[in-house]
Each structure stands twice: as C-alpha cells, then as structure tokens.
N, C-alpha and C. Protein backbone atom coordinates (compact mmCIF):
# COMPACT_ATOMS: atom_id res chain seq x y z
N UNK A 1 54.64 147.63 265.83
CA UNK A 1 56.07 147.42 265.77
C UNK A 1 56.37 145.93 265.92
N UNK A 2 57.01 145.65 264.97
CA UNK A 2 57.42 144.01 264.96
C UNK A 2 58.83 143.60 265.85
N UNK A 3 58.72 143.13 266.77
CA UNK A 3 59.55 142.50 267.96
C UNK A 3 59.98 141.36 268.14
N UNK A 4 60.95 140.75 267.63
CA UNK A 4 61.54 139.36 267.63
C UNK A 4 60.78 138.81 269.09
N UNK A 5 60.68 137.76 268.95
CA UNK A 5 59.96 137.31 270.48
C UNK A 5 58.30 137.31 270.43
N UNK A 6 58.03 137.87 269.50
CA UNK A 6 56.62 138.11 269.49
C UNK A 6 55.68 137.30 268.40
N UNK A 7 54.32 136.55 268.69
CA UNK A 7 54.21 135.65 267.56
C UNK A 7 53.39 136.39 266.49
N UNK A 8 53.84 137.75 266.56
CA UNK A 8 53.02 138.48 265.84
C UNK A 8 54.07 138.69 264.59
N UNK A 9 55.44 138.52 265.02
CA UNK A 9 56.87 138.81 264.18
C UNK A 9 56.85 137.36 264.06
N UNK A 10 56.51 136.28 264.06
CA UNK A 10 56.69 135.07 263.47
C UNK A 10 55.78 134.86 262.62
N UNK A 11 54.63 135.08 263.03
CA UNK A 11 53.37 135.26 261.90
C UNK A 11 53.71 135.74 260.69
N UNK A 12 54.25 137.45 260.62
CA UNK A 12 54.32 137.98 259.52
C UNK A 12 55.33 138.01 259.16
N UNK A 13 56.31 137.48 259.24
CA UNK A 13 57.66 137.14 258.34
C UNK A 13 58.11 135.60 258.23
N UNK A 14 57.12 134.51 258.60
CA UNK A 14 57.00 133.46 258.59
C UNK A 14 58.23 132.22 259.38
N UNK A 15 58.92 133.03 260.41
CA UNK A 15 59.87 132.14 260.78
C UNK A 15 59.56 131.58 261.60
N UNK A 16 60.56 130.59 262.10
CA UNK A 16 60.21 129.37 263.25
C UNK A 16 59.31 129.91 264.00
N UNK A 17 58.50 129.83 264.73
CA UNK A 17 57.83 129.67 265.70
C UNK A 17 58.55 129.98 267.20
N UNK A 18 59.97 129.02 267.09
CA UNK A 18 60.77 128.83 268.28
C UNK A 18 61.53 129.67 268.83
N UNK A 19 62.61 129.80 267.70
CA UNK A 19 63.52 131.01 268.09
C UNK A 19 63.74 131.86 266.72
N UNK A 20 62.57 132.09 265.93
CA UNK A 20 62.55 133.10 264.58
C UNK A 20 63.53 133.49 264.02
N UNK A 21 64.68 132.37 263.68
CA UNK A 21 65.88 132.53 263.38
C UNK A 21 65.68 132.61 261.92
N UNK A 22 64.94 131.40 261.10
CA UNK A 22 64.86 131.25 259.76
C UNK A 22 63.45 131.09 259.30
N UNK A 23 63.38 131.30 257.74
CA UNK A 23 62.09 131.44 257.62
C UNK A 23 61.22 129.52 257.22
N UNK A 24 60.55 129.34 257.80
CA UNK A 24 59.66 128.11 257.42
C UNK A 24 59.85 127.38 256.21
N UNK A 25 59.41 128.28 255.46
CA UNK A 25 59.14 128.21 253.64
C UNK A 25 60.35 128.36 252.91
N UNK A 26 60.41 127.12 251.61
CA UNK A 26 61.80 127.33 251.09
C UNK A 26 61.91 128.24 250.60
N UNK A 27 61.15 128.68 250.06
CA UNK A 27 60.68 130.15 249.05
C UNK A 27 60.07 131.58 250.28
N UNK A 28 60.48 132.28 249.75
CA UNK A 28 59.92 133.13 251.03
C UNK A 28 58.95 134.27 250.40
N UNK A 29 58.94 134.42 249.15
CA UNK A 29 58.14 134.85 248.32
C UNK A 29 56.50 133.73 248.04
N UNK A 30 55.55 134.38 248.60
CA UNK A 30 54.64 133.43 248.27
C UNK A 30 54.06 133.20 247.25
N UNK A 31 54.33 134.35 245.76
CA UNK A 31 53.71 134.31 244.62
C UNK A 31 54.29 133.64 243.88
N UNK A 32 55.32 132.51 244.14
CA UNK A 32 56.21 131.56 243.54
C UNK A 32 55.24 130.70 243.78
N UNK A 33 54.44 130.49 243.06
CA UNK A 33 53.17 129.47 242.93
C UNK A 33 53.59 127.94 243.37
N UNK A 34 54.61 127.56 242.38
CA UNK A 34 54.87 126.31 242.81
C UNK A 34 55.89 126.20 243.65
N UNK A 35 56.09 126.83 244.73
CA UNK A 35 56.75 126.49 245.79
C UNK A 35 56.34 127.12 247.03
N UNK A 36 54.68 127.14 246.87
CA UNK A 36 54.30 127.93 248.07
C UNK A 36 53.64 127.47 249.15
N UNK A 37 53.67 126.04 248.63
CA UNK A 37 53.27 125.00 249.70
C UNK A 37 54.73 124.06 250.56
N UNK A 38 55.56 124.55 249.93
CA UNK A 38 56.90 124.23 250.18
C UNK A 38 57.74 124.45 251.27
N UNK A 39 57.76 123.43 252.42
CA UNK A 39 58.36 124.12 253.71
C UNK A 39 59.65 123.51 254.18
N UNK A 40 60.67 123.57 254.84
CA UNK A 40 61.56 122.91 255.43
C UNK A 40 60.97 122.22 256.40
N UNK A 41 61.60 120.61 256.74
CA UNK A 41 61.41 120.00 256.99
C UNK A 41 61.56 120.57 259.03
N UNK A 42 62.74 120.77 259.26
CA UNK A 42 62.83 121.63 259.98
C UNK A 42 63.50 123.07 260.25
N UNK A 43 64.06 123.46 261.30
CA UNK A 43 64.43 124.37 261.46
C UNK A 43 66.25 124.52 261.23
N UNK A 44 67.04 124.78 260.92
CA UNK A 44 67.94 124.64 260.65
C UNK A 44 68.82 125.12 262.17
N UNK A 45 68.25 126.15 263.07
CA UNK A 45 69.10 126.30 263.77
C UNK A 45 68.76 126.06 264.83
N UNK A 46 67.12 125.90 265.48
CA UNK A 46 67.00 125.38 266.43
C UNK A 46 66.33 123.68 266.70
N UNK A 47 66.58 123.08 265.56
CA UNK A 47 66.15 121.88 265.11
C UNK A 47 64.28 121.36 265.26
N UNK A 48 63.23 122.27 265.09
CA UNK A 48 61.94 122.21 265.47
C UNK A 48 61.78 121.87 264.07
N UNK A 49 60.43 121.01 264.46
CA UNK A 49 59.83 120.00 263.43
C UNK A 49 59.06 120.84 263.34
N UNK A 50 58.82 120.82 262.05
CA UNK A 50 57.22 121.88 261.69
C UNK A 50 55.87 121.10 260.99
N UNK A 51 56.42 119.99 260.66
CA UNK A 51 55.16 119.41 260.60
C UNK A 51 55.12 118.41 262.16
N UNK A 52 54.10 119.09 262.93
CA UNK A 52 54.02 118.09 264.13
C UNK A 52 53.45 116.41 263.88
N UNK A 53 52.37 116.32 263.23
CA UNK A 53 52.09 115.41 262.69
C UNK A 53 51.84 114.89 261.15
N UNK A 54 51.38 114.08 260.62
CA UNK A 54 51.00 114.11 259.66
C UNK A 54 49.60 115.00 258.99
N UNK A 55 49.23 115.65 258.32
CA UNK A 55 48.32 116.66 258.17
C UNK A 55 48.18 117.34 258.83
N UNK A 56 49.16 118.10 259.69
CA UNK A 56 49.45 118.92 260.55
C UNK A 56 48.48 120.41 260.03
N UNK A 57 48.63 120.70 258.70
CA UNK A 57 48.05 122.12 258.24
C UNK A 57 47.31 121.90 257.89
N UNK A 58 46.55 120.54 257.95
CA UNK A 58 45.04 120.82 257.38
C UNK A 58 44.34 121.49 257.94
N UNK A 59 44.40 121.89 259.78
CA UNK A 59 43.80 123.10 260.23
C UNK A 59 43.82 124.42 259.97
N UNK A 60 44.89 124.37 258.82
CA UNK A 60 44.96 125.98 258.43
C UNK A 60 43.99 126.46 257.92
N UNK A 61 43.60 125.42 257.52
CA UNK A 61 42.45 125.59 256.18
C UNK A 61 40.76 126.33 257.16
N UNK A 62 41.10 126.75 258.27
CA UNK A 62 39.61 126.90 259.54
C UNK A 62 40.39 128.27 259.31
N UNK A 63 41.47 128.79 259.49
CA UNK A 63 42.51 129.68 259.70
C UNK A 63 42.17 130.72 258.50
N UNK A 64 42.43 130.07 257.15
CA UNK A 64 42.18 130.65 255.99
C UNK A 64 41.04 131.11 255.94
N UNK A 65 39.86 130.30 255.70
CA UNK A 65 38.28 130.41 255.87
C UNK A 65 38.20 132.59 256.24
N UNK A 66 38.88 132.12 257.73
CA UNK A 66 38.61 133.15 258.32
C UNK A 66 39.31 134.30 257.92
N UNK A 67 40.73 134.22 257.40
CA UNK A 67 41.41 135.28 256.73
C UNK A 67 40.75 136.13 255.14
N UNK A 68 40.07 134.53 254.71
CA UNK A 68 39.32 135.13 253.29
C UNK A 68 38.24 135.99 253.47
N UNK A 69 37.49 135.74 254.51
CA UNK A 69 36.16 136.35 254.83
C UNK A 69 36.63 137.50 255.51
N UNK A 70 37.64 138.00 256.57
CA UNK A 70 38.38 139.37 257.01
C UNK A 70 38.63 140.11 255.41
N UNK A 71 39.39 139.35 254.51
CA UNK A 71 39.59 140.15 253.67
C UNK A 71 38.41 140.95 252.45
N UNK A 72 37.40 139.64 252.29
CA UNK A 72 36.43 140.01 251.64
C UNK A 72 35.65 141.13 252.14
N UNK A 73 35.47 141.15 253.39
CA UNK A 73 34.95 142.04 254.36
C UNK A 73 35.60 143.80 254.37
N UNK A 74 36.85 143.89 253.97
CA UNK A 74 37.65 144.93 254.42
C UNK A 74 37.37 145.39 252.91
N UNK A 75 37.17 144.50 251.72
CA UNK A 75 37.47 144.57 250.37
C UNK A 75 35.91 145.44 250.31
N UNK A 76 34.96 144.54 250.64
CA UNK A 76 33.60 145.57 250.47
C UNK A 76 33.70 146.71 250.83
N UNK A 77 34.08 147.11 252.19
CA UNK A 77 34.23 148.56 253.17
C UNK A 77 34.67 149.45 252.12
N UNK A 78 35.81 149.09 251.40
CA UNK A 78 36.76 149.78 250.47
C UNK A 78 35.87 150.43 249.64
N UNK A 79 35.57 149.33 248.92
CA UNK A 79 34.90 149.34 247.34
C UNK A 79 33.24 150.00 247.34
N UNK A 80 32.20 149.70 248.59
CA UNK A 80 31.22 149.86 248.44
C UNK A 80 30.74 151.55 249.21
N UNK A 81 31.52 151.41 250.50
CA UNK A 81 31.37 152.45 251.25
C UNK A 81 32.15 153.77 250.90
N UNK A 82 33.49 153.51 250.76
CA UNK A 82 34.56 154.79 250.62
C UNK A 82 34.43 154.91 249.19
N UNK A 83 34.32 154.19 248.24
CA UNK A 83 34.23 154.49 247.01
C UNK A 83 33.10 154.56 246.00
N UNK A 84 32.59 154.36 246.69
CA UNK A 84 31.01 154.31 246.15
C UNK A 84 30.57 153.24 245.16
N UNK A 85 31.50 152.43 245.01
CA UNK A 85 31.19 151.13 243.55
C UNK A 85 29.58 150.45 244.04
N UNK A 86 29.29 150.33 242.52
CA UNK A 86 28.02 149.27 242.80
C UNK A 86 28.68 148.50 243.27
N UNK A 87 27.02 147.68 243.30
CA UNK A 87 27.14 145.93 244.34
C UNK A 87 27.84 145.16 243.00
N UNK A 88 27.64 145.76 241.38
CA UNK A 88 28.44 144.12 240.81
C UNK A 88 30.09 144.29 240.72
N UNK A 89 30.22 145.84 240.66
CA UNK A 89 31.80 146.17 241.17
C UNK A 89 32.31 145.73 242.35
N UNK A 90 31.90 146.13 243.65
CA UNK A 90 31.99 145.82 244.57
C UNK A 90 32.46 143.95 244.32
N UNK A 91 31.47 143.17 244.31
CA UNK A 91 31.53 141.81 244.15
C UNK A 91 32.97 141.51 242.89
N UNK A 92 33.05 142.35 242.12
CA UNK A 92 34.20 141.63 241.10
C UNK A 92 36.03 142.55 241.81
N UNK A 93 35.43 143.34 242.71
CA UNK A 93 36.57 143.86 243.43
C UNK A 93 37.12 142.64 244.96
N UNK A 94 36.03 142.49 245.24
CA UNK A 94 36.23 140.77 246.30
C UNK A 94 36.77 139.86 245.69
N UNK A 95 36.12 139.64 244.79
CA UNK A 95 36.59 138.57 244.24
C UNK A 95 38.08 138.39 243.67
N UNK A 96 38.53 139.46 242.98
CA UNK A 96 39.75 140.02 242.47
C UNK A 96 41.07 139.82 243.48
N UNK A 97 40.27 140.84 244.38
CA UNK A 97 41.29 140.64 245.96
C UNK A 97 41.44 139.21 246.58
N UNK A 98 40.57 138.89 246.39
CA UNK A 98 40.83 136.49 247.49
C UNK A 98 41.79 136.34 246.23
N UNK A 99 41.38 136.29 244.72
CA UNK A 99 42.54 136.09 244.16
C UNK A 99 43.77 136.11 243.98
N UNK A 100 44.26 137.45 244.33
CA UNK A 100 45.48 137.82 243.94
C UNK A 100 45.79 137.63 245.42
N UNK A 101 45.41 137.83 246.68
CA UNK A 101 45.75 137.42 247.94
C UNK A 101 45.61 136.13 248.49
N UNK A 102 45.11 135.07 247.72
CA UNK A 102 45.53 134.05 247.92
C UNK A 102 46.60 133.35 247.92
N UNK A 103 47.92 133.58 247.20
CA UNK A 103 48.97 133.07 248.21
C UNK A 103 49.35 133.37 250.12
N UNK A 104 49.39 135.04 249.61
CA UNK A 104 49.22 135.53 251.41
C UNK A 104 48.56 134.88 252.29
N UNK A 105 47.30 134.58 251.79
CA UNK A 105 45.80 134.27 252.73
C UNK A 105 46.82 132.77 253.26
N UNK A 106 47.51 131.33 252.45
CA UNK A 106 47.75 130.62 252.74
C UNK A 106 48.61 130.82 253.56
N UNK A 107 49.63 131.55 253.14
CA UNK A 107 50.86 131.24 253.67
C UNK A 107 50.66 132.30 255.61
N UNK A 108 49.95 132.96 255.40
CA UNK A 108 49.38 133.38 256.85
C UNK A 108 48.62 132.76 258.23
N UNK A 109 47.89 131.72 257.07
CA UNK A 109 46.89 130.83 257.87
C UNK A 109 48.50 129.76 258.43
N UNK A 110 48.94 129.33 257.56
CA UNK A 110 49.70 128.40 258.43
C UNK A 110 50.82 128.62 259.37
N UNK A 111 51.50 130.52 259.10
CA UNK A 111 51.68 131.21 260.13
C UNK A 111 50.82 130.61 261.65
N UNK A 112 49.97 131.67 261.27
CA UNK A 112 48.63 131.20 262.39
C UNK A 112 48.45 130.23 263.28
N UNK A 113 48.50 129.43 262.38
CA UNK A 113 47.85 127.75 262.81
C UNK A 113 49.54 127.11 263.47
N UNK A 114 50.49 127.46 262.95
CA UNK A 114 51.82 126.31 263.82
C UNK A 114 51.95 127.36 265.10
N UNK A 115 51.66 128.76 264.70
CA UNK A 115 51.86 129.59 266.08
C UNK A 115 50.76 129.34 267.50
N UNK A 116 49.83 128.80 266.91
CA UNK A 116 48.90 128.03 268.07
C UNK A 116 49.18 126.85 268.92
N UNK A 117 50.22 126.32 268.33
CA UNK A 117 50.67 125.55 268.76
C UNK A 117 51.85 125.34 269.63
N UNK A 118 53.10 126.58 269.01
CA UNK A 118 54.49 126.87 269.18
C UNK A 118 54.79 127.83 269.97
N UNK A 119 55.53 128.07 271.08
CA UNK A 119 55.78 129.41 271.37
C UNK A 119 57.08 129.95 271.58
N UNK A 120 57.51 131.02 271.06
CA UNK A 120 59.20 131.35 271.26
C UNK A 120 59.92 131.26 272.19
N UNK A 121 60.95 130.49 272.08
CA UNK A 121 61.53 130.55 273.08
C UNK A 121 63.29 131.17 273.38
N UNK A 122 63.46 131.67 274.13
CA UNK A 122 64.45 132.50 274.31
C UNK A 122 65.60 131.79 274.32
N UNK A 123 65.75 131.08 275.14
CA UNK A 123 67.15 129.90 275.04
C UNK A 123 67.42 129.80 273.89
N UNK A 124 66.65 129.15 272.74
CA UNK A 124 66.32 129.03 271.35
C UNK A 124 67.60 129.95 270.71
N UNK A 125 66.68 131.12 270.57
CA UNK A 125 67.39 132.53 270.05
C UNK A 125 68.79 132.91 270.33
N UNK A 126 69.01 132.02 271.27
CA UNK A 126 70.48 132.87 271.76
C UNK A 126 71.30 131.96 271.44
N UNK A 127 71.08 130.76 270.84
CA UNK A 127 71.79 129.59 270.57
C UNK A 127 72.65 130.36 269.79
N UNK A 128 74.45 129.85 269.46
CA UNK A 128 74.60 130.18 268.31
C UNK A 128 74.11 129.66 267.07
C-alpha cells in the first residue's frame, strides 16, 4: 500500500523526496524518450533542489546496474523456469525486457538514488 510519507510512495510515483507534493520530472511519462532525462529544477512547492550537486545522478547509474540485473533475473525465472523457453529464448526475452524497461529502470534508479539522500518531511506537506 502506497502511503504519502513513505519513500517507497516517492520512489514510485517520482515526487519530491520532501513533501511528495509534485512530481520531479517534467514529463511524468517515462517513454517520452526525449524528455526523460528532464527534471525540474526544483520543487515548486516546497522549494528543494534536486540536483544537490553537479553530477548529482551519476550515482544512479550503481542504482540502475542493480535494477537491470533484478530485472534480468526475474525475466529468466519467467521465461526459463515457469515457461519452459530455451536458453536462446530465454536470453532474447532479457534482453527484450532491459529494453523496453529501460526508461523505468532510469527513471527508478534516480527515484532511488535522491531518496538516499532526502527524507520527507511533514512540515513540508502541510505547507500550503
């Protein structure tokens, strides 16, 4: 169950970090290719900077790593075990999946990665 307050509800609907008022990304759709690296500068209602520093998300990229390999992982289980596909099915069903889940995979990792950093705060939220 997703719970405002929780960085599990900031993660997966991509909002502030702070007080999960608005979403990060100008685009909130991540399969808008060219705008999926695209974030607000800040927060509009509780004024938080989201890039803390300069190359702030290049750690996402440790974040991702790990989301691609969860997914490749869950993608085999699928394909090799419950469904019985060969190993070159199997492999073109992985592969298929990092593809088409590669916007997600990004736009999750940097979920991830500013929420390691950020934590909600309640004052925040109640602002008008």
């Amino acid at each position: 169950m997703l719970k405002k307050g929780s960085k599990l509800y900031s993660i997966l609907t991509g909002s502030c970090p702070k007080c999960h008022k608005e979403s990060m990304f100008l685009e909130r759709n991540p399969y808008v290719l060219t705008k999926l690296f695209k974030m607000n500068e800040r927060c509009s209602s509780c004024n938080t900077k989201y890039k803390i520093e300069p190359s702030f998300f290049y750690g996402a990229m440790y974040v991702s790593y790990g989301l691609g390999v969860a997914f490749a992982v869950a993608t085999f289980i699928i394909a090799f075990v419950f469904l019985n596909a060969s190993l070159s099915q199997t492999f073109l069903a992985i592969v298929v999946t990092l593809i088409v889940m590669m916007p997600v995979i990004i736009r999750l990792s940097r979920n991830i990665w500013i929420n390691l950093f950020m934590s909600y705060d309640p004052k925040l939220a109640n602002q008008p």
